[in-house]
C-alpha atoms as a PDB file:
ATOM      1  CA  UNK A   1      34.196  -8.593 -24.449  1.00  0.00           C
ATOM      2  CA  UNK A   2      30.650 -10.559 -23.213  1.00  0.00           C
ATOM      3  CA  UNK A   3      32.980 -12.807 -22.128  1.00  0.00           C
ATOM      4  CA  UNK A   4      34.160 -10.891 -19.767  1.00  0.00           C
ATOM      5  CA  UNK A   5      32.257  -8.274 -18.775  1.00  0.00           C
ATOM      6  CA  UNK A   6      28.596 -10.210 -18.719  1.00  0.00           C
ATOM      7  CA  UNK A   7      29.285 -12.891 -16.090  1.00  0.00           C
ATOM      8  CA  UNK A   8      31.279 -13.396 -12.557  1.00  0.00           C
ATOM      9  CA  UNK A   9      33.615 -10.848 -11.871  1.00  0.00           C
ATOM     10  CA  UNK A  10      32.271  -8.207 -14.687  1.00  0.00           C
ATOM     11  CA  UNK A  11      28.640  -8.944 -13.666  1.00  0.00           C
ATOM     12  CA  UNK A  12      29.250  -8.255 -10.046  1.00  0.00           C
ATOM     13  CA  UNK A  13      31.304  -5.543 -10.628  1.00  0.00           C
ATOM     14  CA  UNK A  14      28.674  -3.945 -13.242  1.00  0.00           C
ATOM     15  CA  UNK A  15      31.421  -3.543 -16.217  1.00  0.00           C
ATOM     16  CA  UNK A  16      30.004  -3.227 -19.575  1.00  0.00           C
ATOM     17  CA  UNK A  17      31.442  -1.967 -23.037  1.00  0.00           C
ATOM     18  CA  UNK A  18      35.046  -1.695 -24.252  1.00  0.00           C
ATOM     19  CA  UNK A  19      35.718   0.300 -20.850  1.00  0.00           C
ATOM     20  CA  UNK A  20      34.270  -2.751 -18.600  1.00  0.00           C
ATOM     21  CA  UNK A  21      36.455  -4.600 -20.389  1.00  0.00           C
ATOM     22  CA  UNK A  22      39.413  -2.906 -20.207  1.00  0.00           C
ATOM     23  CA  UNK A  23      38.490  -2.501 -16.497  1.00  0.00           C
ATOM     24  CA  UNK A  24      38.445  -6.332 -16.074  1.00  0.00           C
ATOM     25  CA  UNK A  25      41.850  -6.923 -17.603  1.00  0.00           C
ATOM     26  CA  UNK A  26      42.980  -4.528 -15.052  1.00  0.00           C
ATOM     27  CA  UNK A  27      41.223  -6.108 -11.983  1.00  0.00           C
ATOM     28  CA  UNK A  28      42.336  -9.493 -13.654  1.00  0.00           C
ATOM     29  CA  UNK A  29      46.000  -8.580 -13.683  1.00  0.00           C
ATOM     30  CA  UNK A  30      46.110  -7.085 -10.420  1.00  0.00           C
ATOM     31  CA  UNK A  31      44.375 -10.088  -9.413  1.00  0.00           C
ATOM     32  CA  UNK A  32      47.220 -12.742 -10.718  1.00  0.00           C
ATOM     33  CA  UNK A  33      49.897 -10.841  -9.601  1.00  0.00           C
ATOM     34  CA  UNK A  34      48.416 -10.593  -6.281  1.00  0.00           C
ATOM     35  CA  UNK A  35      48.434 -14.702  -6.083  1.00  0.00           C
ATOM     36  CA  UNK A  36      51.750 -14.581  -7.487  1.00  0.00           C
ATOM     37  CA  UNK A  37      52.968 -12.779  -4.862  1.00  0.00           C
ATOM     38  CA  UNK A  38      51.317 -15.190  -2.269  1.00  0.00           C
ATOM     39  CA  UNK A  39      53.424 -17.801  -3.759  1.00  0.00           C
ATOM     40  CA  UNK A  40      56.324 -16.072  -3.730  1.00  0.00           C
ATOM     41  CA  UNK A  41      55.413 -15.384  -0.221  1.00  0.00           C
ATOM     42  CA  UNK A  42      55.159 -18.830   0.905  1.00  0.00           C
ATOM     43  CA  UNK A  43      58.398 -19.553  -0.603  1.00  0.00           C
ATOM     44  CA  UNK A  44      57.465 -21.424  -3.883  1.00  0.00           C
ATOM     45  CA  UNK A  45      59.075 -21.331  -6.540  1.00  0.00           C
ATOM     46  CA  UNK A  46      57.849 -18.771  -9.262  1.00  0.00           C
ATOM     47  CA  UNK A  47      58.807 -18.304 -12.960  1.00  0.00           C
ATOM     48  CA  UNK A  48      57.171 -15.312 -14.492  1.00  0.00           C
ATOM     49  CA  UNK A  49      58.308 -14.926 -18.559  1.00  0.00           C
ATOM     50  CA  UNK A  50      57.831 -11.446 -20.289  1.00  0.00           C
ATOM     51  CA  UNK A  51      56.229 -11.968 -23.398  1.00  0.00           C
ATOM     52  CA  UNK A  52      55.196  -9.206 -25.879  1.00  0.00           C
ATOM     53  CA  UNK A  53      54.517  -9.084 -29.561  1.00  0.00           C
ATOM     54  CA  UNK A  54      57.686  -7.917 -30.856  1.00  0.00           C
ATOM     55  CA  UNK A  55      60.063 -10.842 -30.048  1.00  0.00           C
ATOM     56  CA  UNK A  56      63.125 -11.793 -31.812  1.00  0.00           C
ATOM     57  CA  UNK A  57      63.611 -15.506 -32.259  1.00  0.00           C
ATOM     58  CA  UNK A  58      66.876 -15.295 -29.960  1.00  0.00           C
ATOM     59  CA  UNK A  59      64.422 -13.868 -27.351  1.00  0.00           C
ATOM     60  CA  UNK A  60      62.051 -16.460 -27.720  1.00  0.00           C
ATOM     61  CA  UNK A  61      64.973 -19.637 -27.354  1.00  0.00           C
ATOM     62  CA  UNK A  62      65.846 -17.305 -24.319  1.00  0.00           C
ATOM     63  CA  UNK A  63      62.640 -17.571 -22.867  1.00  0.00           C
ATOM     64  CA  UNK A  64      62.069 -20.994 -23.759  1.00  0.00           C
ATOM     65  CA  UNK A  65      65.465 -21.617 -21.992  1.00  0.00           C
ATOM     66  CA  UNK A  66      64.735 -20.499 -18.893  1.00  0.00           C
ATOM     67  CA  UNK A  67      61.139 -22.108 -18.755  1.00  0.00           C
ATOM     68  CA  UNK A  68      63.157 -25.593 -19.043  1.00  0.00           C
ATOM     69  CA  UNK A  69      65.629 -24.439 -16.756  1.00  0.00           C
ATOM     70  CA  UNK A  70      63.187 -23.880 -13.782  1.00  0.00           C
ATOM     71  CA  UNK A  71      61.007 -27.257 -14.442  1.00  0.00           C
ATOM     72  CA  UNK A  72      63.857 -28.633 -14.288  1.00  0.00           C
ATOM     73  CA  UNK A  73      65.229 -27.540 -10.935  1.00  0.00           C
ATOM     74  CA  UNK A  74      61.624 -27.264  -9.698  1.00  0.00           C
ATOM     75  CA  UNK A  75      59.764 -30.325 -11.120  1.00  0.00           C
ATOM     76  CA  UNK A  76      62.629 -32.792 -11.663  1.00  0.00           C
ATOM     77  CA  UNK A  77      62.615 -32.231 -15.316  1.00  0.00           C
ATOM     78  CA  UNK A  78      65.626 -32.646 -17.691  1.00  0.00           C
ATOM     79  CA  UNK A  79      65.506 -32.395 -20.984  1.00  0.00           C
ATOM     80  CA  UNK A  80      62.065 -33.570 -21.423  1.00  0.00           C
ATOM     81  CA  UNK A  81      62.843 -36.517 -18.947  1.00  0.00           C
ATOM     82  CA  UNK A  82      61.430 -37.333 -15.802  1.00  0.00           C
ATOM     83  CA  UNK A  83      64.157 -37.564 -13.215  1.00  0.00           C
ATOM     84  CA  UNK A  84      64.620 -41.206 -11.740  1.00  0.00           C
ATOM     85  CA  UNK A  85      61.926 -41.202  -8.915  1.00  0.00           C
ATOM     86  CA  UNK A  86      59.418 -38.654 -10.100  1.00  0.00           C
ATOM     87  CA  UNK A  87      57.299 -40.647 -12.331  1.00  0.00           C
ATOM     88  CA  UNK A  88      54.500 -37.809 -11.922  1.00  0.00           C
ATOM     89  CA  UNK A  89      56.267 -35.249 -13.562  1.00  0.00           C
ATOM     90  CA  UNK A  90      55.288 -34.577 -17.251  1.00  0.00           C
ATOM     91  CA  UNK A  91      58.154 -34.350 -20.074  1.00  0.00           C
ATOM     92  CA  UNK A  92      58.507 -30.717 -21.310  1.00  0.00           C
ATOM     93  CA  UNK A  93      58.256 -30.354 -25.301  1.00  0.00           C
END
């Protein structure tokens, strides 16, 4: 919780304990989704993956799925190959 709550953002902001920390999380997440948004906004491209604790394998491939399906169309990336003329992009696992 130190981590968090006992330097930048939680420092300024005076958060301390459990609650602090649970208050960071919250100013955190607002934060992110905020940029996010600002992405979106400027017309990037965005991929944003539910994830939770309770996932089936089938959910998982799912996920994984459509991760490789938007490098792909978004950083030139095909099954774990760089397209011809991109040799920046990174292979995905």
């Amino acid at each position: 919780m130190g981590y968090h709550t006992e330097r930048g953002l939680g420092l300024r902001r005076g958060l301390v304990g459990f609650d602090g920390y649970v208050e960071f999380m919250r100013l955190r997440r607002e934060m992110e989704l905020e940029v996010v948004q600002a992405i979106s906004d400027a017309g990037l491209p965005v991929l944003m993956v539910a994830v939770g604790p309770s996932r089936r394998e089938a959910s998982r491939r799912a996920e994984q799925a459509a991760v490789r399906a938007f490098l792909a169309d978004h950083l030139g990336l095909v099954r774990g190959m760089p397209r011809a003329g991109r040799p920046d992009t990174l292979p995905v696992a």
